[in-house]
Protein backbone atom coordinates (compact mmCIF):
# COMPACT_ATOMS: atom_id res chain seq x y z
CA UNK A 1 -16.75 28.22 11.36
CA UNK A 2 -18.56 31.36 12.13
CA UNK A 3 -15.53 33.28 13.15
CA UNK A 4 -13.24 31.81 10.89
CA UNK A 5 -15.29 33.24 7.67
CA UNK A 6 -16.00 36.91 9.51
CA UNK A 7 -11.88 36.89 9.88
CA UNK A 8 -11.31 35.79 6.33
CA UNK A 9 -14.36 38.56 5.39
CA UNK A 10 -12.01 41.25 7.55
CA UNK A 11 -8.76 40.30 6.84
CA UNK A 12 -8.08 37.36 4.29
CA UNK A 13 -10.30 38.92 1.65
CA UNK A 14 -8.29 42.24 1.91
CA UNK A 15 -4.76 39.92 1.85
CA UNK A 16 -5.83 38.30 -1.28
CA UNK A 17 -6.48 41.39 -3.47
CA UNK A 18 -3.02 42.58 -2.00
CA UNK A 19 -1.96 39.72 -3.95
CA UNK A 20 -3.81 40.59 -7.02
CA UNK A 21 -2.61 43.82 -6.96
CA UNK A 22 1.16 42.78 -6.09
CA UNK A 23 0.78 40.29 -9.58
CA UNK A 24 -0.88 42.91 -11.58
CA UNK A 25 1.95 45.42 -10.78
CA UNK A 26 4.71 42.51 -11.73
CA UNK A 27 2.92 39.69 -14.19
CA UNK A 28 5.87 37.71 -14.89
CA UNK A 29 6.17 36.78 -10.87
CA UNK A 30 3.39 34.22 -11.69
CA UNK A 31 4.98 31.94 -8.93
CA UNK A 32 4.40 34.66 -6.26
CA UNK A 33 1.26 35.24 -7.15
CA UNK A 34 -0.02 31.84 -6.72
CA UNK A 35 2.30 31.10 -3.48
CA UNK A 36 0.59 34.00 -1.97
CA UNK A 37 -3.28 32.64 -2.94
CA UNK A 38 -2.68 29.32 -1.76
CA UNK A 39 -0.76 30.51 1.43
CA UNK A 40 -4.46 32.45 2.23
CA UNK A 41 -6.65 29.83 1.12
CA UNK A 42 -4.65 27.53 3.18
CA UNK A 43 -4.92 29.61 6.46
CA UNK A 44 -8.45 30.05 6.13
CA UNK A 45 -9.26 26.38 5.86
CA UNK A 46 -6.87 25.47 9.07
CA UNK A 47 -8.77 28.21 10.93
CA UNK A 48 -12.11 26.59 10.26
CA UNK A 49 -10.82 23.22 11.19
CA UNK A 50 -9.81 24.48 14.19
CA UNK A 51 -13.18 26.58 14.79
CA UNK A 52 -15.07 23.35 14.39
CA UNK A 53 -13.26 21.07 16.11
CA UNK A 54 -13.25 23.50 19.18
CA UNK A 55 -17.13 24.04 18.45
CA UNK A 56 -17.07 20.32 18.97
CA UNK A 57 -15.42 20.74 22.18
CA UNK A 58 -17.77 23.15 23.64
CA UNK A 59 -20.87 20.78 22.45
CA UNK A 60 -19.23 18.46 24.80
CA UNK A 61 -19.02 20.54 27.27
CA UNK A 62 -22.24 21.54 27.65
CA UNK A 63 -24.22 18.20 26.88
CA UNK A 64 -26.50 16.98 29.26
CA UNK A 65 -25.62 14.00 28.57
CA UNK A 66 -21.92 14.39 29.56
CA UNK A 67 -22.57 16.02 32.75
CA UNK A 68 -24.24 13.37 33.55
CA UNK A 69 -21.51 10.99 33.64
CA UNK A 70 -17.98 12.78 33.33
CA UNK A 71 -17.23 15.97 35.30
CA UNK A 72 -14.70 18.19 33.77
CA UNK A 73 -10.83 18.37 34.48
CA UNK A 74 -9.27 21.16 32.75
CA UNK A 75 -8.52 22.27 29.62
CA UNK A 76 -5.33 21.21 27.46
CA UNK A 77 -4.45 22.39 23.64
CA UNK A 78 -3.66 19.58 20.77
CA UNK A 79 -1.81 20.01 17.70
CA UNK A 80 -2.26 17.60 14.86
CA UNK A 81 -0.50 17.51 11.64
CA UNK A 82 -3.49 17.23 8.96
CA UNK A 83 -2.51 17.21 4.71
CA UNK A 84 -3.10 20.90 4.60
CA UNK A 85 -1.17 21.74 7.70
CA UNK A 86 -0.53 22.04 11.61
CA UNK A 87 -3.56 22.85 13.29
CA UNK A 88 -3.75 23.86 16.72
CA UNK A 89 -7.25 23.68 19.45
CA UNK A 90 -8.02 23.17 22.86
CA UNK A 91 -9.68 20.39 24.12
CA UNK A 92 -11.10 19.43 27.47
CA UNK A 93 -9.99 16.70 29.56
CA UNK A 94 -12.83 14.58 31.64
CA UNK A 95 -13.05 12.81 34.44
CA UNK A 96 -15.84 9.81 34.80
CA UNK A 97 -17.69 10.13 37.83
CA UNK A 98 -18.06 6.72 38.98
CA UNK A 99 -14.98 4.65 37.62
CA UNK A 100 -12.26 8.15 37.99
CA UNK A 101 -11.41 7.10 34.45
CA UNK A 102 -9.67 10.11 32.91
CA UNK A 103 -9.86 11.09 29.20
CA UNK A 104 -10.38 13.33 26.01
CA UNK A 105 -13.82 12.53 24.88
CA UNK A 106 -13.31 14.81 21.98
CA UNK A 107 -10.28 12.58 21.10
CA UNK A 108 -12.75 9.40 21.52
CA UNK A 109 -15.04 10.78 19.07
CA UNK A 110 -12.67 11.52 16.66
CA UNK A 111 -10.95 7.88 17.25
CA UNK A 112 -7.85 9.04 17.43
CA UNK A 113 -5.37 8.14 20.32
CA UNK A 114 -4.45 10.61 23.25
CA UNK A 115 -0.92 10.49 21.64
CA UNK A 116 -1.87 11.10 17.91
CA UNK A 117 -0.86 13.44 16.32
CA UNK A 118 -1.50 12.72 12.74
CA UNK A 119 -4.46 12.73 10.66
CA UNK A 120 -5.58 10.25 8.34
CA UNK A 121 -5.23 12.22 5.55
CA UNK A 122 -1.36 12.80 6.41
CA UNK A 123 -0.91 8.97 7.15
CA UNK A 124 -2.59 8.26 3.71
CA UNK A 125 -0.05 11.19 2.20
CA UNK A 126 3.36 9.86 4.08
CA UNK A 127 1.93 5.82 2.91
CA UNK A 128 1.39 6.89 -1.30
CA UNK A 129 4.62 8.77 -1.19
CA UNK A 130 6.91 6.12 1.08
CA UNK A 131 5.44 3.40 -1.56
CA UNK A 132 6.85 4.87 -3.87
CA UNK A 133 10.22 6.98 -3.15
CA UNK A 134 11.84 6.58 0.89
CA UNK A 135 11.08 7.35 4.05
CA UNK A 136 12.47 10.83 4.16
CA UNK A 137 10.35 12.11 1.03
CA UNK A 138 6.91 10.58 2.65
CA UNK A 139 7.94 12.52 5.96
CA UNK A 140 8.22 15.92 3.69
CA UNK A 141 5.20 15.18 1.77
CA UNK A 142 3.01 14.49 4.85
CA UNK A 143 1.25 17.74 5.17
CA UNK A 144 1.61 20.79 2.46
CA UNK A 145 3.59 22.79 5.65
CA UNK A 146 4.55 20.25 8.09
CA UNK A 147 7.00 17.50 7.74
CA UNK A 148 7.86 14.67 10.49
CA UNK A 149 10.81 12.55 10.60
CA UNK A 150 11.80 9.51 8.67
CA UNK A 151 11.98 7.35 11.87
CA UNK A 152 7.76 8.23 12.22
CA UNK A 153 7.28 7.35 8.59
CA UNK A 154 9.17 4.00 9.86
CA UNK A 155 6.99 3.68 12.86
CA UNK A 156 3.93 4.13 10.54
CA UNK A 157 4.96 1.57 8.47
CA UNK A 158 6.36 -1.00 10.62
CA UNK A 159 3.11 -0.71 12.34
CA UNK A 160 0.73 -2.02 9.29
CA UNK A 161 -1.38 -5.17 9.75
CA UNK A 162 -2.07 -6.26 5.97
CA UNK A 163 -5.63 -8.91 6.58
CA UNK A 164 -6.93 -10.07 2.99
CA UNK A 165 -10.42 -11.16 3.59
CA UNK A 166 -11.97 -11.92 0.36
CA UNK A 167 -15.72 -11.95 -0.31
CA UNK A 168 -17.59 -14.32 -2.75
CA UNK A 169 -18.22 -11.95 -5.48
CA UNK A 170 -22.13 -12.39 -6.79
CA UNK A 171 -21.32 -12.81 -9.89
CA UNK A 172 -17.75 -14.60 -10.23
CA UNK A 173 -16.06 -14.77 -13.41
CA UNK A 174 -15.72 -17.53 -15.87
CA UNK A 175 -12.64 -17.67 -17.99
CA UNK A 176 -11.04 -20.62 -19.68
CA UNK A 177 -7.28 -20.28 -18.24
CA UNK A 178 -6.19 -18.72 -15.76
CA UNK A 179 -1.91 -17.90 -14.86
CA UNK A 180 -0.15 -17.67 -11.48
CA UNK A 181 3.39 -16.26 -12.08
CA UNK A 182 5.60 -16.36 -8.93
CA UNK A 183 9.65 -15.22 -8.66
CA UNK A 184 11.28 -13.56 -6.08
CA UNK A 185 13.82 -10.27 -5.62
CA UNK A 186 16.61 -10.66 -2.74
CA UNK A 187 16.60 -7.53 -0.55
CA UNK A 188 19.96 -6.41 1.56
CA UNK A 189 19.14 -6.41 5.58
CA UNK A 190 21.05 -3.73 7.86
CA UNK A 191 21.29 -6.69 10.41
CA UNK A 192 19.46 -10.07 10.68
CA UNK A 193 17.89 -9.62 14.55
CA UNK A 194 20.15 -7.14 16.21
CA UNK A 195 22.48 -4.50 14.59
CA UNK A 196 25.94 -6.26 14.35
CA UNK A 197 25.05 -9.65 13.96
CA UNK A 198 25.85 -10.11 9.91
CA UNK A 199 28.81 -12.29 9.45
CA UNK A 200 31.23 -12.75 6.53
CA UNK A 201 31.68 -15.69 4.47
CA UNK A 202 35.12 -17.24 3.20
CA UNK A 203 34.31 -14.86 -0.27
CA UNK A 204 33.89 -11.49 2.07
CA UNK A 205 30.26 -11.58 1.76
CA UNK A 206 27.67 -10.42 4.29
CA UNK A 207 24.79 -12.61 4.92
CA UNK A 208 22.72 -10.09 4.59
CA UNK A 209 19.90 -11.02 2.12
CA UNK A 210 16.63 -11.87 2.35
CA UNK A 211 14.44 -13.09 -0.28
CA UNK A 212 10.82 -11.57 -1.01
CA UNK A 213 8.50 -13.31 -2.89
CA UNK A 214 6.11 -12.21 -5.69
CA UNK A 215 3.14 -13.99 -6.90
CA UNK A 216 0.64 -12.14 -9.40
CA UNK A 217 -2.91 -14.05 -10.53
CA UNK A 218 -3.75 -12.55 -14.25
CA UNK A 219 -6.33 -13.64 -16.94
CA UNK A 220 -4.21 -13.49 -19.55
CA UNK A 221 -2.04 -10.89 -21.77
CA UNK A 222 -3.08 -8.49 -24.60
CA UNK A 223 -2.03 -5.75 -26.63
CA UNK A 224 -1.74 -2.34 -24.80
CA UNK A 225 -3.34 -1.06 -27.48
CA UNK A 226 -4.67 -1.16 -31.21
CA UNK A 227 -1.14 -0.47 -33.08
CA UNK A 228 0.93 -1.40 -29.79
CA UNK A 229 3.77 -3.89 -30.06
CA UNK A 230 3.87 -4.11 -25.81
CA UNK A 231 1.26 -6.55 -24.12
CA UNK A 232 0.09 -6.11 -20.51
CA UNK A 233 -1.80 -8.67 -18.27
CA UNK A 234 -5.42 -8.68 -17.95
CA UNK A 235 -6.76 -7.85 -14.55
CA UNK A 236 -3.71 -8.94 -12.16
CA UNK A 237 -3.58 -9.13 -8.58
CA UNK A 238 -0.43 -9.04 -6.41
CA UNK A 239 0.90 -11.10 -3.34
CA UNK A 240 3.81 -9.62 -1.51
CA UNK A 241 6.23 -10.52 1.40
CA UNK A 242 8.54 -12.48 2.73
CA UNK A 243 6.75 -15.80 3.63
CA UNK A 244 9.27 -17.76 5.03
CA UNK A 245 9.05 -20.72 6.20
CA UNK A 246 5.95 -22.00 7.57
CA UNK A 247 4.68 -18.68 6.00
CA UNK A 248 4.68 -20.13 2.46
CA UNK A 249 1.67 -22.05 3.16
CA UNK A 250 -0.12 -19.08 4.28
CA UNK A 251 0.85 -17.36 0.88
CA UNK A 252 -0.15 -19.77 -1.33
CA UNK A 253 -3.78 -20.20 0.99
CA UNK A 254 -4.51 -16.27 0.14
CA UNK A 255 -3.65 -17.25 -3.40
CA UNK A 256 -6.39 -19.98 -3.43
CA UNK A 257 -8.97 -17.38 -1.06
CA UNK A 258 -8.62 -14.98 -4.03
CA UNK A 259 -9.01 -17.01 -6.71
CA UNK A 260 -12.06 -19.00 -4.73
CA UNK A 261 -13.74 -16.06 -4.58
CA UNK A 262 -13.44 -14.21 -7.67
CA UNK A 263 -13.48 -16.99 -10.18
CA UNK A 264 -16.40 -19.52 -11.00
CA UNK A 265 -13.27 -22.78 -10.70
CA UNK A 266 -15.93 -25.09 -12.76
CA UNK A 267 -15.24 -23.20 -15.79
CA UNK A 268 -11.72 -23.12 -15.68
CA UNK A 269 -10.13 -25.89 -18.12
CA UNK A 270 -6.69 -25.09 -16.93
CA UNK A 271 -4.53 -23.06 -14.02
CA UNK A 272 -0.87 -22.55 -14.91
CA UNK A 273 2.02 -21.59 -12.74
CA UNK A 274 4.45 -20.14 -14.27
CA UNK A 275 8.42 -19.66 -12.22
CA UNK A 276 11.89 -20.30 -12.04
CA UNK A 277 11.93 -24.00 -10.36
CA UNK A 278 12.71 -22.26 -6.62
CA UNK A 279 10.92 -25.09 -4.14
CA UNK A 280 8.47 -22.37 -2.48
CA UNK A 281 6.69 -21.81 -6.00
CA UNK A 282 6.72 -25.51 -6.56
CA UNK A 283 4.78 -25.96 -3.14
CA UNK A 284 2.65 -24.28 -4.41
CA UNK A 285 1.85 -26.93 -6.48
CA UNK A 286 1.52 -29.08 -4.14
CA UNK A 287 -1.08 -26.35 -1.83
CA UNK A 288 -3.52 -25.60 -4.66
CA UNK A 289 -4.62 -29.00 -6.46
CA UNK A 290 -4.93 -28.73 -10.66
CA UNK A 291 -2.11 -26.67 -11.38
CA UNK A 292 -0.17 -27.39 -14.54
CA UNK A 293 3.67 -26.05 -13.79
CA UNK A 294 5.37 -24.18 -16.81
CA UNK A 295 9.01 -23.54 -16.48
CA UNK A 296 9.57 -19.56 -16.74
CA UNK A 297 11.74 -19.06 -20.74
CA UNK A 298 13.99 -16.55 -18.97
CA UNK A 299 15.73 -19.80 -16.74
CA UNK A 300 15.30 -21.71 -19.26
CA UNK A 301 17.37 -19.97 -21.78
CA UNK A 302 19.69 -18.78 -18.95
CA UNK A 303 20.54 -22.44 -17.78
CA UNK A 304 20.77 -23.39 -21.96
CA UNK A 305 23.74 -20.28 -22.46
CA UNK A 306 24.88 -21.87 -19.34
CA UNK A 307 25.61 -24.70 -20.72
CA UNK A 308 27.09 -24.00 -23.96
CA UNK A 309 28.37 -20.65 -23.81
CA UNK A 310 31.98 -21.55 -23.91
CA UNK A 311 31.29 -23.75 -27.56
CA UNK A 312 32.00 -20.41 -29.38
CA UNK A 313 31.06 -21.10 -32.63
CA UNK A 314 29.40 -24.13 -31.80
CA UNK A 315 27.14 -22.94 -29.01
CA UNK A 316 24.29 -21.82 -31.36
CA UNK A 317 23.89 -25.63 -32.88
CA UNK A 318 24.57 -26.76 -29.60
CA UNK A 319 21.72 -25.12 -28.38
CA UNK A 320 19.46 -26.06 -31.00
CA UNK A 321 19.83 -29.47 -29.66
CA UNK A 322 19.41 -29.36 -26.42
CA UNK A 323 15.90 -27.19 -27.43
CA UNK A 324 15.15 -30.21 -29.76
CA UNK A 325 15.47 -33.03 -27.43
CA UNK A 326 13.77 -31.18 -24.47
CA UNK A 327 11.04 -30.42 -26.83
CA UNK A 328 10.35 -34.22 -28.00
CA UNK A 329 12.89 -36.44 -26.82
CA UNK A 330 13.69 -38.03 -23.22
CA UNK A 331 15.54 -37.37 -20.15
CA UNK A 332 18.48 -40.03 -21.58
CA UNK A 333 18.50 -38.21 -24.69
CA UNK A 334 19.12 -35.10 -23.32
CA UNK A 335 21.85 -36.68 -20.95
CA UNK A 336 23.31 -37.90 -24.13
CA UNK A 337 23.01 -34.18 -25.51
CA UNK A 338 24.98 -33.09 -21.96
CA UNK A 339 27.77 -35.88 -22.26
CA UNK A 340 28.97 -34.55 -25.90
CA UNK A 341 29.33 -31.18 -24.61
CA UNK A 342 31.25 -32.24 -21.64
CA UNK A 343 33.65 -34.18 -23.90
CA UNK A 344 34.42 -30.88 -25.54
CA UNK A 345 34.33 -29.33 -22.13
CA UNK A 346 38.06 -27.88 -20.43
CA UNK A 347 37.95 -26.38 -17.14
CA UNK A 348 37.01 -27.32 -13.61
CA UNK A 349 34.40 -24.17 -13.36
CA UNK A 350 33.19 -24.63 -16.58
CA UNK A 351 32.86 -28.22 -16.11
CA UNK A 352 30.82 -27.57 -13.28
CA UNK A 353 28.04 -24.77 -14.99
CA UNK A 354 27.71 -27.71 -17.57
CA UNK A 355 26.77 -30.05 -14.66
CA UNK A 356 24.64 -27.69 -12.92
CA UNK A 357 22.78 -26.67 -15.88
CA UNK A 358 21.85 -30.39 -16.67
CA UNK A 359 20.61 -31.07 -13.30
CA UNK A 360 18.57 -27.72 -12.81
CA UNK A 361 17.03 -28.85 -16.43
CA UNK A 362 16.31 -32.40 -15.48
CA UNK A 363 14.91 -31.67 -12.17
CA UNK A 364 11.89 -29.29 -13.76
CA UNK A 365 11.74 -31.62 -16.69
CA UNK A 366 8.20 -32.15 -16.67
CA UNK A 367 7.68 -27.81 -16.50
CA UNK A 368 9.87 -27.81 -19.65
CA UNK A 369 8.42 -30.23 -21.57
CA UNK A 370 4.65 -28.09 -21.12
CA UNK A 371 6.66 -24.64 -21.66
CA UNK A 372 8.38 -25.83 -25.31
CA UNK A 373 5.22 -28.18 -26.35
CA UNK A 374 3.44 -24.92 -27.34
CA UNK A 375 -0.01 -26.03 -26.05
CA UNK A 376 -3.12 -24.09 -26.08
CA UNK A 377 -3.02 -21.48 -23.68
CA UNK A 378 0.36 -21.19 -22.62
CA UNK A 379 1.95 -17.81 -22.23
CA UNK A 380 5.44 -15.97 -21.95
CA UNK A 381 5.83 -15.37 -17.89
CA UNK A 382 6.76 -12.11 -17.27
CA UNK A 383 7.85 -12.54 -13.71
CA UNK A 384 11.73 -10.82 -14.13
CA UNK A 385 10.18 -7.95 -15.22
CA UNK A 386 7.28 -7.59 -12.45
CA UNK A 387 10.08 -8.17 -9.98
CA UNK A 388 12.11 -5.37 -11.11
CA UNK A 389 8.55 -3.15 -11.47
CA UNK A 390 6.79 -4.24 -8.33
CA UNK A 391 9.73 -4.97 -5.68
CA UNK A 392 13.13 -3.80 -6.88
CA UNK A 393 12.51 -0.37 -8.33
CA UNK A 394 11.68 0.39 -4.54
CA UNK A 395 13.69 -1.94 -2.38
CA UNK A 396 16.52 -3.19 -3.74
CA UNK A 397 17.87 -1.11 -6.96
CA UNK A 398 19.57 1.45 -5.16
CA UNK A 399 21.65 0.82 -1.92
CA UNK A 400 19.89 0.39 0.69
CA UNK A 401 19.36 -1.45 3.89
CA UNK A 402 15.90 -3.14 5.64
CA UNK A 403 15.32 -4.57 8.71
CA UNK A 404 13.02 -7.67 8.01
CA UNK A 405 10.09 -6.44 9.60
CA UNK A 406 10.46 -3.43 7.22
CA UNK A 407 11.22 -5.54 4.36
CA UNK A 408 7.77 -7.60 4.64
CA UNK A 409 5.28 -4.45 5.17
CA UNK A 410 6.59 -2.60 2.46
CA UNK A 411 6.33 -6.06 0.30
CA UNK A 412 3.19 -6.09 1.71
CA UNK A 413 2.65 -2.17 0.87
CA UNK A 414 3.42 -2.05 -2.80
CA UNK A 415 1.50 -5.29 -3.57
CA UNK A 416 -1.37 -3.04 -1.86
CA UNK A 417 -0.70 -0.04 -4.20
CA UNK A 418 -0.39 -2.05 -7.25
CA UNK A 419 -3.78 -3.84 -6.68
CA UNK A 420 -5.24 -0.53 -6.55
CA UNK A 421 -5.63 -0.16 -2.75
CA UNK A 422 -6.61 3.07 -1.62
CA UNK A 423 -4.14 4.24 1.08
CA UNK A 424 -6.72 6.40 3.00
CA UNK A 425 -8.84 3.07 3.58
CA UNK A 426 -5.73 1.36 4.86
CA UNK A 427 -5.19 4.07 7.45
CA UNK A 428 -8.55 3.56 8.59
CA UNK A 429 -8.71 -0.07 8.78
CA UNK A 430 -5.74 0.45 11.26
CA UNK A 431 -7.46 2.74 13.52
CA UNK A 432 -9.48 1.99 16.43
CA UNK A 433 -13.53 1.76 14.69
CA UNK A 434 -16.22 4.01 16.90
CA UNK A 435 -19.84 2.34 17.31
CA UNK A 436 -22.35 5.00 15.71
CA UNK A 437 -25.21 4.72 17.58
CA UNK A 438 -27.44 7.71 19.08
CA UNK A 439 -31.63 7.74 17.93
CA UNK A 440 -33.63 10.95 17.47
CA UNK A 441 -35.31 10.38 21.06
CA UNK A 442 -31.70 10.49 22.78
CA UNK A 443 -30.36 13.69 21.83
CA UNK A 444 -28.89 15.66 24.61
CA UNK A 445 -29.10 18.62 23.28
CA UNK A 446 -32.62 19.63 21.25
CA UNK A 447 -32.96 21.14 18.28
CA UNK A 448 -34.38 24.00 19.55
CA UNK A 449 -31.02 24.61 22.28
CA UNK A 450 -29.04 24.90 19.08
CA UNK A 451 -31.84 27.20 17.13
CA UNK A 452 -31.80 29.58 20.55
CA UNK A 453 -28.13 29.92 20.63
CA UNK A 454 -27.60 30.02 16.59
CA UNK A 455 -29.95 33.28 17.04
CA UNK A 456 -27.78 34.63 19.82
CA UNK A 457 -24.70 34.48 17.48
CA UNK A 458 -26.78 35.95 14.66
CA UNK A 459 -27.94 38.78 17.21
CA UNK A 460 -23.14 39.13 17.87
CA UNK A 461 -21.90 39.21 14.11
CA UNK A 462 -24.86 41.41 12.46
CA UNK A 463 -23.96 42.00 9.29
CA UNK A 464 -21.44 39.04 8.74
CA UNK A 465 -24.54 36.63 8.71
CA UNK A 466 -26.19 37.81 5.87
CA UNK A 467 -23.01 36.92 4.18
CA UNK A 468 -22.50 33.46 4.79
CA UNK A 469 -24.25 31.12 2.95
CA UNK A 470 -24.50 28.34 5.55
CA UNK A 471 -28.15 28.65 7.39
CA UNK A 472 -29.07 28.26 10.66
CA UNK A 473 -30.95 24.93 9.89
CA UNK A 474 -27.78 23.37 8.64
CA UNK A 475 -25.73 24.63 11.48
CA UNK A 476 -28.43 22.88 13.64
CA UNK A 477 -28.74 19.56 11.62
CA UNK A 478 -24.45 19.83 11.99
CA UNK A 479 -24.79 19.86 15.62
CA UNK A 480 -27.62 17.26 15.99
CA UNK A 481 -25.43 15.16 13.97
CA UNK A 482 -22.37 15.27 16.18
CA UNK A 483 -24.68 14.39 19.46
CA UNK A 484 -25.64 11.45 18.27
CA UNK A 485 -21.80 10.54 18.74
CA UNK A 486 -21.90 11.98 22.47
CA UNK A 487 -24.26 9.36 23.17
CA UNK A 488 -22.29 6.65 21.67
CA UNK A 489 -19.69 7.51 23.81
């Protein structure tokens, strides 16, 4: 770092007050001005990554501790793509005296892979933007000079293992009802297992879609704020992906995990699932014991215009009845309700929404009957609108095709975002974990080895020393610190 700051002393320092003097000459070309500042600031912080990753290097290679074991090979250069830009050092390639195992020890330290080439800074970059725009955009946004390709954003992505292990919290909370809300958006595939394979149906259309599921825990809803006629849902947490199959079960057992481990369950008088009927959410009735199911109003009122939307002028009271005997009458009232309006019923199609109305009613009649009874603690279910919010402002709302693996990580992805993930601890959960280890008494190199040649280098820059700030005891702490990791290795 050394060098870095006695080039920035000699050069960048007289580059910047070029650009002061360029903007006080022109003070409208604001833009220029601060294009040029960042352009130097950003140089000089490259160059002392590079410096120190290179010091690194050397420390390597002259540890007695790795001459002990690895001989050395030659030296190669690496370029990784870091948030603030491309930076370019040389690192030395080993060679392990007893096994002949070749390898970059500086690359082992770092825990990156002999093939990296990106940070995890970048990777946390390319994952908040692709989250939230495409693939293309996260590639540009990677680095503030550098971009990569949409195909490595894909990689990246498709690459993601999503593990939610939940931990007993000490002090779980205790509230009085708790609300699952689960719905699903249908997502358009670019092929089902190989390109080509999508077939048409007798209508023309592709069997191309794949349904994602949603499924949000929440305490409750209150006002956004004091004077605010929009509520919001207190403290949700999100469930993403495509769960099929078998998978459901697995979906609905993270469900439980979380709630098991956040919540005190003996002080909660009632859980209530709120969706649309679909038979995945209503397994999940069956998975997690105590659940009261609540018919979402959206379906409800969807299947009711369904059924009497061709009454004209008679639909409203029509309506009104159906809501009436659903409310307090029976299943044979309500058929009774259903054979008037077929009587006054013309058309084959129409006919048929009638039909299919009645039985989608009927068969959640019981989730109804708890949504329009009005009980103590029931709630609207906002599950259309987290849809649109969570899954199809990103994946489906524009034209656009997924493979399936892509379609379940970036599920997976923006439930992760919207529970408040932090993207940089993703990127590090994926990446290969290096044992710290290394006491006092097994330093390779002393103390004193660093002191002796921190003097030397005082002795070489003269009067550039008594203008950095960093001392020498720092610089040897620094160095002690990185041999511990030479031992670990």
């Amino acid at each position: 770092m050394i060098k870095s700051i006695q080039h920035f002393e000699e050069v960048g320092i007289r580059n910047l007050e070029k650009e002061v003097e360029k903007f006080l000459k022109n003070p409208k070309d604001m833009a220029s001005f601060v294009y040029g500042i960042q352009d130097n600031i950003i140089k000089l912080g490259l160059d002392i990554i590079k410096e120190t990753l290179e010091s690194c290097d050397e420390t390597l290679r002259n540890s007695g501790k790795r001459k002990k074991d690895w001989q050395i090979v030659k030296k190669d250069e690496k370029t990784l793509i870091t948030s603030l830009g491309k930076v370019c050092f040389e690192k030395t390639l080993f060679k392990n005296k007893v096994t002949g195992e070749r390898g970059y020890l500086l690359d082992r330290i770092l825990g990156i892979e002999g093939h990296e080439r990106l940070t995890e800074d970048a990777e946390a970059k390319m994952l908040e933007e692709s989250v939230e725009t495409s693939y293309r955009k996260a590639g540009q946004a990677i680095s503030i000079s550098e971009i990569v390709s949409k195909q490595t954003v894909k990689n990246k992505i498709h690459s993601l293992e999503f593990q939610n292990e939940y931990k007993d919290l000490p002090n779980k909370k205790k509230v009085k009802y708790l609300y699952i809300d689960a719905d699903e958006d249908h997502i358009s595939l670019q092929f089902r297992e190989r390109k080509g394979d999508l077939v048409k149906n007798d209508n023309h259309v592709k069997n191309n879609c794949i349904i994602t599921k949603i499924v949000y825990v929440y305490e409750g809803i209150e006002k956004e704020g004091p004077k605010s006629k929009r509520n919001r849902l207190i403290n949700p947490y999100y469930f993403c992906g495509t769960y099929s199959g078998e998978d459901n079960s697995k979906l609905w057992d993270e469900v439980y995990d979380y709630i098991r481990c956040n919540y005190d369950i003996d002080s909660i008088e009632k859980i209530y699932l709120n969706g649309d009927g679909g038979g995945w959410i209503k397994a999940g009735k069956r998975r997690l014991a105590g659940l009261t199911y609540v018919l979402d109003e959206f379906h409800l009122n969807k299947y009711m215009i369904r059924a009497t939307s061709h009454l004209l002028d008679s639909a409203e009271e029509a309506r009104q009845e159906m809501f009436k005997t659903m409310r307090s009458g029976t299943k044979r009232e309500f058929e009774k309700v259903i054979e008037k309006i077929l009587k006054v019923t013309d058309g084959e199609a129409t006919i048929k929404r009638v039909k299919e109305s009645k039985e989608y009613i009927l068969s959640n009649w019981s989730a109804v009957k708890v949504r329009l009874e009005e009980k103590e603690g029931i709630v609207g279910c906002s599950a259309e609108g987290h849809v649109s919010h969570v899954l199809s402002s990103r994946m489906s709302s524009r034209p656009m095709g997924w493979s399936r693996m892509g379609v379940d990580k970036m599920a997976h992805l923006r439930a992760y975002y919207y529970n408040g993930g932090d993207m940089l601890e993703l990127v590090r959960k994926q990446r290969r974990q290096t044992k710290a280890a290394g006491a006092e008494e097994n330093d390779i190199i002393s103390c004193e080895e660093v002191l002796r040649s921190e003097k030397n280098k005082r002795n070489e820059l003269g009067k550039y020393m008594e203008s950095i700030s960093h001392s020498v005891s720092a610089d040897v702490r620094k160095y002690a610190w990185f041999n511990a990791h030479i031992w670990g290795l």
